[in-house]
N, C-alpha and C. Protein backbone atom coordinates (compact mmCIF):
# COMPACT_ATOMS: atom_id res chain seq x y z
N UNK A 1 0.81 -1.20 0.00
CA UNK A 1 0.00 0.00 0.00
C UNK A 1 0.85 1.27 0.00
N UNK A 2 1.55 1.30 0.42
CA UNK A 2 3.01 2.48 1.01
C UNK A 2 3.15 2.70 -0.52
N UNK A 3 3.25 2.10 -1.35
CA UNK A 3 4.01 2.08 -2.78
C UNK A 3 3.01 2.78 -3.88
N UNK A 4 1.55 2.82 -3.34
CA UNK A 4 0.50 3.31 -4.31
C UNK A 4 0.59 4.97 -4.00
N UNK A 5 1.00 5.15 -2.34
CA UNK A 5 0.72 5.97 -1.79
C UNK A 5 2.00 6.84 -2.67
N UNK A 6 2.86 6.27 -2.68
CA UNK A 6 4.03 7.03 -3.17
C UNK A 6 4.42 7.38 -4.14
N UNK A 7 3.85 6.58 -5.34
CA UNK A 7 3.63 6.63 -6.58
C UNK A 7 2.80 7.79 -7.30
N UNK A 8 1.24 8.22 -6.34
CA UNK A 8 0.09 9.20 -6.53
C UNK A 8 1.06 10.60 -6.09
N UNK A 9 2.42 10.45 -5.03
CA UNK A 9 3.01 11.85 -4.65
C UNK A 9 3.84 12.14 -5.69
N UNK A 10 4.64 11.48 -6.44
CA UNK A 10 5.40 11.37 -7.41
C UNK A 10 4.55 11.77 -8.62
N UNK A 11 3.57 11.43 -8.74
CA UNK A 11 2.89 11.89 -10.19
C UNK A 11 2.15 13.31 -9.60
N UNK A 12 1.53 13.64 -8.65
CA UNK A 12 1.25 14.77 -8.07
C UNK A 12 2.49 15.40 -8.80
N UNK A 13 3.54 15.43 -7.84
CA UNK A 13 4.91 16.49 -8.06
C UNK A 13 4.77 16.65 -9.45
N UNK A 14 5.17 15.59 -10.14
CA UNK A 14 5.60 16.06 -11.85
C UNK A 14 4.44 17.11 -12.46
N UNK A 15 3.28 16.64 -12.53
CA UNK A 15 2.49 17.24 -12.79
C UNK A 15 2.33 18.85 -12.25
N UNK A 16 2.65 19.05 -11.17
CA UNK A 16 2.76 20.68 -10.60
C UNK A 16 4.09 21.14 -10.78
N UNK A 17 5.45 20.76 -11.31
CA UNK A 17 6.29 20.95 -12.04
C UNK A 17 6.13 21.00 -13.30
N UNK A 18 5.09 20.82 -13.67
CA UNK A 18 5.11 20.91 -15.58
C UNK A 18 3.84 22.00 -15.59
N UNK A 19 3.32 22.23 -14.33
CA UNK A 19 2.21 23.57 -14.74
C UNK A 19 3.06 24.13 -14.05
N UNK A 20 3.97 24.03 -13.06
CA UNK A 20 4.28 25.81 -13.37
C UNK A 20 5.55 25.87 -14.24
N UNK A 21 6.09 25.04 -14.48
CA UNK A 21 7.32 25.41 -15.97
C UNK A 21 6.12 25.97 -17.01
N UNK A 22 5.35 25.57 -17.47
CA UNK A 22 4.72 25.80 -18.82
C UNK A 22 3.84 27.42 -18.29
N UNK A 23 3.68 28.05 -16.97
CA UNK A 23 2.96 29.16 -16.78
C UNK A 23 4.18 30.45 -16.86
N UNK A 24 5.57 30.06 -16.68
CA UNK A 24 6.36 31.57 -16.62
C UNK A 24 7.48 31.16 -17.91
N UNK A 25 7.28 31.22 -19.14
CA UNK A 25 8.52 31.19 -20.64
C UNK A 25 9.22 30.44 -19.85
N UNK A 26 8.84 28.67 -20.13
CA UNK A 26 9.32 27.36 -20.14
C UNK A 26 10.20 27.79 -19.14
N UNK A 27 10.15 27.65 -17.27
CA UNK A 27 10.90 27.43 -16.80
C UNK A 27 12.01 28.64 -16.97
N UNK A 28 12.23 29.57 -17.77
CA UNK A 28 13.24 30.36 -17.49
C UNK A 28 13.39 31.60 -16.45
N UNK A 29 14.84 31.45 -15.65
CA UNK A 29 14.78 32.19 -14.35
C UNK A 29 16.17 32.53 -14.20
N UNK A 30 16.75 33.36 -14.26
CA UNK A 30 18.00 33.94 -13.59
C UNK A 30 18.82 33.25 -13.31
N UNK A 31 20.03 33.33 -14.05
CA UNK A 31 20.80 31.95 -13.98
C UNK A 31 20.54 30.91 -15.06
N UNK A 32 19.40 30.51 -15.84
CA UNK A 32 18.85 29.38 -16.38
C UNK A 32 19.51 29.95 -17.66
N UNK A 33 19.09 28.77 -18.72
CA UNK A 33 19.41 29.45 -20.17
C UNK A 33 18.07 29.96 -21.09
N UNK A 34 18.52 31.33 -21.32
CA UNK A 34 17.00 31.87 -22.40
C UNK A 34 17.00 30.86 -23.95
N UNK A 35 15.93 30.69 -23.95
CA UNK A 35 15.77 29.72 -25.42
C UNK A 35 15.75 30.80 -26.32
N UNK A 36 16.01 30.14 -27.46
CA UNK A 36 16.39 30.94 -28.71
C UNK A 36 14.84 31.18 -29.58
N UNK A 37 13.91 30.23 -29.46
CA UNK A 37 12.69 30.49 -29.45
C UNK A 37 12.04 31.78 -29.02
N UNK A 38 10.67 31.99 -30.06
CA UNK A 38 10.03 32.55 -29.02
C UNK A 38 9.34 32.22 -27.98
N UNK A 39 9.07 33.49 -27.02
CA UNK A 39 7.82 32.90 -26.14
C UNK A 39 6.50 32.62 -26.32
N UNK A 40 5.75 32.03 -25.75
CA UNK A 40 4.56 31.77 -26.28
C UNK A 40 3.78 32.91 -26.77
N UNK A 41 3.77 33.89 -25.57
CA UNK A 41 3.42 35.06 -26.12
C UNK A 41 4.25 36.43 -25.99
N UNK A 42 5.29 36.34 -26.32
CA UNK A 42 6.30 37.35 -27.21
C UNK A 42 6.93 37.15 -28.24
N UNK A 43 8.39 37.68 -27.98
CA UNK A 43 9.23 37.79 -29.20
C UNK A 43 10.10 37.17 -29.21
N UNK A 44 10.76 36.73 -30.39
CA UNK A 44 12.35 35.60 -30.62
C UNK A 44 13.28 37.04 -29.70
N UNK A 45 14.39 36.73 -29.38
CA UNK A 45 15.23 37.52 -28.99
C UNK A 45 15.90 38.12 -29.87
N UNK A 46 16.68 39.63 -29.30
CA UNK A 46 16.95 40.27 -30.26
C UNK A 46 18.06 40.85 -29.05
N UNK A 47 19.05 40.97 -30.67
CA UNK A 47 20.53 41.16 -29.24
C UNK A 47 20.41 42.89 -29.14
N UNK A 48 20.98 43.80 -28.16
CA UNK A 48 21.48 44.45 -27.75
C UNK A 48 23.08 44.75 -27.78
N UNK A 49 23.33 46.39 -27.44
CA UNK A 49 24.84 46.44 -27.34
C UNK A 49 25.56 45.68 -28.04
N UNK A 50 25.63 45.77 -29.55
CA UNK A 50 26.48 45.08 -30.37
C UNK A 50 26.72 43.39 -29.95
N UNK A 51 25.73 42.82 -29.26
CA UNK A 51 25.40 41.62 -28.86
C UNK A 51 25.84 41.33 -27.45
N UNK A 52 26.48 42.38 -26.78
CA UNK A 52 26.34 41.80 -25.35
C UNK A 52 25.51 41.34 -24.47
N UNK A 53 24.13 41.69 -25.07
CA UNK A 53 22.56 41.10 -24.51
C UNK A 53 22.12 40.43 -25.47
N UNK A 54 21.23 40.04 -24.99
CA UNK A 54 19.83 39.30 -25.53
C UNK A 54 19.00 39.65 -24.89
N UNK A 55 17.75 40.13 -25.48
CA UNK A 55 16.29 40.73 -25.02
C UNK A 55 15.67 39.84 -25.65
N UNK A 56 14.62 39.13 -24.85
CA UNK A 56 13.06 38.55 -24.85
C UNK A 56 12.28 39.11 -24.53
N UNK A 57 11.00 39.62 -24.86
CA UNK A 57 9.66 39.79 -24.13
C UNK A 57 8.42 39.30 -24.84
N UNK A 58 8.30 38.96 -22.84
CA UNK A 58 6.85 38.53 -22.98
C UNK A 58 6.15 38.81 -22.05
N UNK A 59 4.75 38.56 -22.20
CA UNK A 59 3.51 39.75 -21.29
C UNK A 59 2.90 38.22 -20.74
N UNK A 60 2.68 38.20 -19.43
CA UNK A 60 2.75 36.90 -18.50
C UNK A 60 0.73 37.79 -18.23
N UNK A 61 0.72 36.17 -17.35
CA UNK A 61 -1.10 36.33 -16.85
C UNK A 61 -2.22 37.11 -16.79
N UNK A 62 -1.09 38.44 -15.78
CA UNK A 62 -1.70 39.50 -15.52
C UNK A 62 -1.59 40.57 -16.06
N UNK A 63 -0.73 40.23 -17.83
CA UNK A 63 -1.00 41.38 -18.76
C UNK A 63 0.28 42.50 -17.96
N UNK A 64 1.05 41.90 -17.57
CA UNK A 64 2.66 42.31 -17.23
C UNK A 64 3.72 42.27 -18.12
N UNK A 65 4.44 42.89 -18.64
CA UNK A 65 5.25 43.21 -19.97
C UNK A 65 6.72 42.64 -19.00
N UNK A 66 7.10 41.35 -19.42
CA UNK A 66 8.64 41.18 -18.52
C UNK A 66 9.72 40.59 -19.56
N UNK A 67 10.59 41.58 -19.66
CA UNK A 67 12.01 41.65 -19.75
C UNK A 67 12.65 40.85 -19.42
N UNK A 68 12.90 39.97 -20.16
CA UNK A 68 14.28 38.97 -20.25
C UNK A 68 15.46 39.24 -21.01
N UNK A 69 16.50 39.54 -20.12
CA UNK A 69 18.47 39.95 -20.70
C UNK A 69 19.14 38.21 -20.20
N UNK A 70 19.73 38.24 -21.42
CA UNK A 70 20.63 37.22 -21.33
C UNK A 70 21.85 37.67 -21.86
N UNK A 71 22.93 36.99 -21.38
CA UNK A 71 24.75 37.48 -22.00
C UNK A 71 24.45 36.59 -23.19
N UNK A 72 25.56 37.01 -24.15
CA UNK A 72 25.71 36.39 -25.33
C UNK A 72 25.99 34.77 -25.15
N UNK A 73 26.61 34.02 -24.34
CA UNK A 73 26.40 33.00 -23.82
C UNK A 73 24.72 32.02 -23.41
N UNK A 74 23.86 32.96 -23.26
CA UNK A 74 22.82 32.52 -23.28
C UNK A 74 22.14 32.57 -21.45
N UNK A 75 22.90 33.00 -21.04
CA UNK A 75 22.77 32.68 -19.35
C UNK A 75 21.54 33.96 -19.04
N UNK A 76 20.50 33.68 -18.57
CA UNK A 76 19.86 34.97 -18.03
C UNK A 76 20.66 35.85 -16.87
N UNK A 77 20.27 37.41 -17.26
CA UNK A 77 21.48 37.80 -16.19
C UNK A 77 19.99 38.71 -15.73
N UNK A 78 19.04 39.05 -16.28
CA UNK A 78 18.22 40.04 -15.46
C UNK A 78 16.68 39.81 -16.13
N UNK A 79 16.26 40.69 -15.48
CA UNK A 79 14.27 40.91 -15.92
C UNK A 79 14.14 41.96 -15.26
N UNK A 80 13.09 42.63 -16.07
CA UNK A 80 12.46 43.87 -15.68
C UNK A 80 10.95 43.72 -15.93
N UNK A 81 10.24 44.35 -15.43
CA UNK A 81 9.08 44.09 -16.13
C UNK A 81 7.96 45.76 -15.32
N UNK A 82 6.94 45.76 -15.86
CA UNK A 82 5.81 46.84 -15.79
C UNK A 82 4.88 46.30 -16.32
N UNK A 83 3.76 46.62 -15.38
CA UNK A 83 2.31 46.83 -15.65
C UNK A 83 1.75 46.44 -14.53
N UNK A 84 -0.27 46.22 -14.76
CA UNK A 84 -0.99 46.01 -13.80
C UNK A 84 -0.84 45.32 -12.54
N UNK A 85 0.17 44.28 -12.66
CA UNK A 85 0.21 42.90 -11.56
C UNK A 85 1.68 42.69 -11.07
N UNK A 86 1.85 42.49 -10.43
CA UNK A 86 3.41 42.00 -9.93
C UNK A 86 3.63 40.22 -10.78
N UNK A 87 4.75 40.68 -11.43
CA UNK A 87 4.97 39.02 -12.01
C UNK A 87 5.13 37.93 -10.97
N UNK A 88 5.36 37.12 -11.21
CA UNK A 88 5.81 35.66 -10.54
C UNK A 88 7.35 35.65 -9.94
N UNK A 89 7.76 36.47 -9.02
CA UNK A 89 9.34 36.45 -8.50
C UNK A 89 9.85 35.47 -8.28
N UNK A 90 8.97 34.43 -7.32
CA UNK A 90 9.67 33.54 -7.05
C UNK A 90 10.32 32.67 -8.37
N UNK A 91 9.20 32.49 -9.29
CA UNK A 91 9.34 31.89 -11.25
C UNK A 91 10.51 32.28 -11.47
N UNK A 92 10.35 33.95 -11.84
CA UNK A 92 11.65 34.24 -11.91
C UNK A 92 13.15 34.51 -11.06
N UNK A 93 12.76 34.71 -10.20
CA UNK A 93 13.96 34.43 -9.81
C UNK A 93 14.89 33.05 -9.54
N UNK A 94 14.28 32.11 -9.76
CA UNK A 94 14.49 30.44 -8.95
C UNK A 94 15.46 30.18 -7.90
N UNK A 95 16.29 29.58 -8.52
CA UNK A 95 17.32 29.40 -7.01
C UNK A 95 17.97 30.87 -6.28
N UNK A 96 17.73 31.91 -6.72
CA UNK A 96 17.95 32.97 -5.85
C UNK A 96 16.76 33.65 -5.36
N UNK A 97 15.62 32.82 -5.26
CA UNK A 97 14.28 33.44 -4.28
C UNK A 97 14.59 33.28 -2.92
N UNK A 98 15.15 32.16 -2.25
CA UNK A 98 15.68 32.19 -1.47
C UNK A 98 16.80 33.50 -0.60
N UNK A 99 17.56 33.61 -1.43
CA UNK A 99 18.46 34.73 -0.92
C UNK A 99 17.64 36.08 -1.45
N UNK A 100 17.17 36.59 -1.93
CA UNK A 100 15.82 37.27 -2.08
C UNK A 100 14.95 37.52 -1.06
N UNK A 101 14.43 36.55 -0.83
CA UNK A 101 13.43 36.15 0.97
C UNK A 101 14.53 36.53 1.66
N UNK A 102 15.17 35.69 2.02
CA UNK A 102 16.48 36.63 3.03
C UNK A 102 16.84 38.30 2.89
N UNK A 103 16.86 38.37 1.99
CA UNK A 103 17.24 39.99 2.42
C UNK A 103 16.23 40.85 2.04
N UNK A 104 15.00 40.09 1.86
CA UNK A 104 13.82 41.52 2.10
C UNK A 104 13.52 41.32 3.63
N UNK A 105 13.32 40.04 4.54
CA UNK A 105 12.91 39.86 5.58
C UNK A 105 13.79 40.29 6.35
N UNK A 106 15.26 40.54 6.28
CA UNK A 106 16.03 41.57 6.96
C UNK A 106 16.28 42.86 6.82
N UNK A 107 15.60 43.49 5.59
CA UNK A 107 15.34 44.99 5.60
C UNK A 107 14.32 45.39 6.65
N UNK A 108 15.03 46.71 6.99
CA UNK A 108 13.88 47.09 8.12
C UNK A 108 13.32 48.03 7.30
N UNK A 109 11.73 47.67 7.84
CA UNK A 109 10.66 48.41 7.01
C UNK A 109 10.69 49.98 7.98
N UNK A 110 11.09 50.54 6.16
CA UNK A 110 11.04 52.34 6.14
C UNK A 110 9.54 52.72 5.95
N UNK A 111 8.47 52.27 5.90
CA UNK A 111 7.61 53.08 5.63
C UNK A 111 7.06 53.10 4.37
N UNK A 112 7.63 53.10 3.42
CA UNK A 112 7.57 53.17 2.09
C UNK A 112 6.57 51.86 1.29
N UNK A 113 5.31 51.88 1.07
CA UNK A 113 4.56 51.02 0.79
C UNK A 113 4.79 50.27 -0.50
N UNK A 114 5.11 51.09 -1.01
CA UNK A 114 5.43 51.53 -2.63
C UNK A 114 6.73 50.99 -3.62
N UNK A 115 7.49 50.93 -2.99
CA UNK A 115 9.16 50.39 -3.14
C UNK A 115 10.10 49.88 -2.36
N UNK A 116 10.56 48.77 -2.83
CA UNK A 116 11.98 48.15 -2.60
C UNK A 116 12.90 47.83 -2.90
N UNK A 117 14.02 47.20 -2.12
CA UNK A 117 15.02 47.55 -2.83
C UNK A 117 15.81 46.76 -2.06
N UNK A 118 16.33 45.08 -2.50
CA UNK A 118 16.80 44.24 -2.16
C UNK A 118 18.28 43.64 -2.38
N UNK A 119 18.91 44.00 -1.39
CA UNK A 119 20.65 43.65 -2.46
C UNK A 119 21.12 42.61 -1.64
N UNK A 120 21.73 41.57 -2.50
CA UNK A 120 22.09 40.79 -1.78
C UNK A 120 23.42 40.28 -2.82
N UNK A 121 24.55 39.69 -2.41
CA UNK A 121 26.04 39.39 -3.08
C UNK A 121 25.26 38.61 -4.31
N UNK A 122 24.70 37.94 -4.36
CA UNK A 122 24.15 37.09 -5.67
C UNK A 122 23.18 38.03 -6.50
N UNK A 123 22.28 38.24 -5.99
CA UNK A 123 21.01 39.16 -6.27
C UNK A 123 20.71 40.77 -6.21
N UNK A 124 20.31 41.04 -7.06
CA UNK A 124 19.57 42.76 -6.57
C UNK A 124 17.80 42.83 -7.01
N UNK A 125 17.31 43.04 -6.60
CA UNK A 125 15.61 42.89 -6.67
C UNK A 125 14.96 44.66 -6.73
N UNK A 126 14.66 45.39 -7.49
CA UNK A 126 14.20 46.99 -7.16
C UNK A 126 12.72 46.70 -7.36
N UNK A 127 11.86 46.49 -6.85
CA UNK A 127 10.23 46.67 -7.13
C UNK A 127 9.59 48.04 -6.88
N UNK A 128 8.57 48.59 -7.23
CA UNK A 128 8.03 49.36 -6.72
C UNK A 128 6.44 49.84 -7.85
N UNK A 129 5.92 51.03 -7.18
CA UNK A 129 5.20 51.64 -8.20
C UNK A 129 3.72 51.56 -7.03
N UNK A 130 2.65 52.60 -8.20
CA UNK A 130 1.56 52.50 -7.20
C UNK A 130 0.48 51.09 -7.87
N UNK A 131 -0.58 50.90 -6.54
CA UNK A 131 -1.01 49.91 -7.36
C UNK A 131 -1.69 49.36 -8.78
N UNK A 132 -1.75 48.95 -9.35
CA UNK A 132 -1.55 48.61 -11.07
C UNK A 132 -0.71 49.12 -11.73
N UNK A 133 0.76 49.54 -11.19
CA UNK A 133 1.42 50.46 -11.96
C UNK A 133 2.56 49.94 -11.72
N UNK A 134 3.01 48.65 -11.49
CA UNK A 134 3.81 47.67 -11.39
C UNK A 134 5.13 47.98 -12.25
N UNK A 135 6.56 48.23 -11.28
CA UNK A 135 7.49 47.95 -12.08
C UNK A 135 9.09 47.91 -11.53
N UNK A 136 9.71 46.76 -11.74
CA UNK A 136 10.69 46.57 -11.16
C UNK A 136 11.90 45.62 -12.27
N UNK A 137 12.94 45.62 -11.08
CA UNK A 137 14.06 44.65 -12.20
C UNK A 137 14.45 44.01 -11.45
N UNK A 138 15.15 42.69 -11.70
CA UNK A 138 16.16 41.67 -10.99
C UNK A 138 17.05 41.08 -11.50
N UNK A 139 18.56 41.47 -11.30
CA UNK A 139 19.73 41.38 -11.46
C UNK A 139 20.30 40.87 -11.38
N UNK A 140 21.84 39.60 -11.48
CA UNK A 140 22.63 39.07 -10.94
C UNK A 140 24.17 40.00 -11.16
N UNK A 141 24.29 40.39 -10.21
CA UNK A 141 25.78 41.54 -10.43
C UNK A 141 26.80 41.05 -11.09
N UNK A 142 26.73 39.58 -10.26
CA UNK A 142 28.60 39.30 -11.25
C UNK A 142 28.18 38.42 -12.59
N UNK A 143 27.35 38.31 -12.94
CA UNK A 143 27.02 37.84 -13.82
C UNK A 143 26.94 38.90 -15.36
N UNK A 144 26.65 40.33 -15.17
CA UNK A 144 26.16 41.29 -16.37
C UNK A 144 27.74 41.11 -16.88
N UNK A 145 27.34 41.39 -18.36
CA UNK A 145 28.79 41.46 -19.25
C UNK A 145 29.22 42.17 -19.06
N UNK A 146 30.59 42.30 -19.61
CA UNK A 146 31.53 43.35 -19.35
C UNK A 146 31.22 44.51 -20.03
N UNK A 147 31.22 45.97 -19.98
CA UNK A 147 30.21 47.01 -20.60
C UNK A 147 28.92 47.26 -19.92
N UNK A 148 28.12 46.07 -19.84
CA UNK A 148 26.78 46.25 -19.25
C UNK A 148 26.43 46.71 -18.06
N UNK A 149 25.30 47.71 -18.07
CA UNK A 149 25.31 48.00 -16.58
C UNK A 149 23.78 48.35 -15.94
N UNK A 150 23.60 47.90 -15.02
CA UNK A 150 22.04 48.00 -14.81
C UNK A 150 20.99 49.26 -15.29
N UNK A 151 21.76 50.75 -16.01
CA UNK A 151 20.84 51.42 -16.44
C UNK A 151 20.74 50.87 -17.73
N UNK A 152 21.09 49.70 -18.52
CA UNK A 152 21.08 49.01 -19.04
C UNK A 152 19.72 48.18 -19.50
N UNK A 153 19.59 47.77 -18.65
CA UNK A 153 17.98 47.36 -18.19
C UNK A 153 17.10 48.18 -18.23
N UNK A 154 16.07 48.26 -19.46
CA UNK A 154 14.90 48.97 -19.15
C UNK A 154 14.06 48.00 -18.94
């Protein structure tokens, strides 16, 4: 019986791993590699800075416009995004949501309802805006090419 039981958690998991890869541009997150494809619903990429980037966009659930930079290597190094809804951070960010959670939960709250502003040695996170007016970026520092620099990122 143990074995049916374990089998139904195992197909559970896969299955909620393949809806949320297929809900934020196949799984891609900071650090990951941007596909050369388009997104389902954006654009093939298009390089920047004499090719030191790669730009993707695509407009996610809540009708959110998000910015995908990758180095010429293919590695995502950032996202930006604007509009009505806050995107999916944790999606995008993946293995650095963690250190993310860590250093917003150790900022001491200024007051400021509106904006943040998260730095951490791996990560930088800037959110802000009023509500439906969504817009922020997320960074990996040592990761941007050489030249590149976060006003870089629109």
């Amino acid at each position: 019986m143990p074995q049916v039981h374990f089998f139904h958690v195992i197909t559970a998991s896969a299955i909620a791993v393949a809806t949320l890869c297929g809900s934020v541009n196949a799984c891609a997150q900071l650090g990951g590699v941007m596909s050369l494809k388009p997104a389902g619903n954006g654009t093939a990429p298009q390089n920047l800075l004499n090719g030191a980037l790669r730009l993707r966009t695509s407009t996610d659930a809540g009708n959110t416009v998000i910015n995908e930079y990758a180095a010429n290597t293919g590695e995502i190094v950032a996202y930006t995004w604007q509009g009505p809804t806050m995107p999916d951070l944790v999606a995008l960010l993946g293995n650095y949501a963690g250190s993310y959670r860590a250093g917003a939960a150790a900022a001491a709250a200024d007051g400021n309802l509106h904006a943040s502003r998260v730095v951490r040695p791996d990560v930088v996170v800037e959110s802000g805006g009023p509500m439906r007016g969504y817009a922020g970026r997320a960074w990996l520092p040592g990761a941007l090419p050489p030249g590149v620099t976060v006003d870089d990122l629109r």
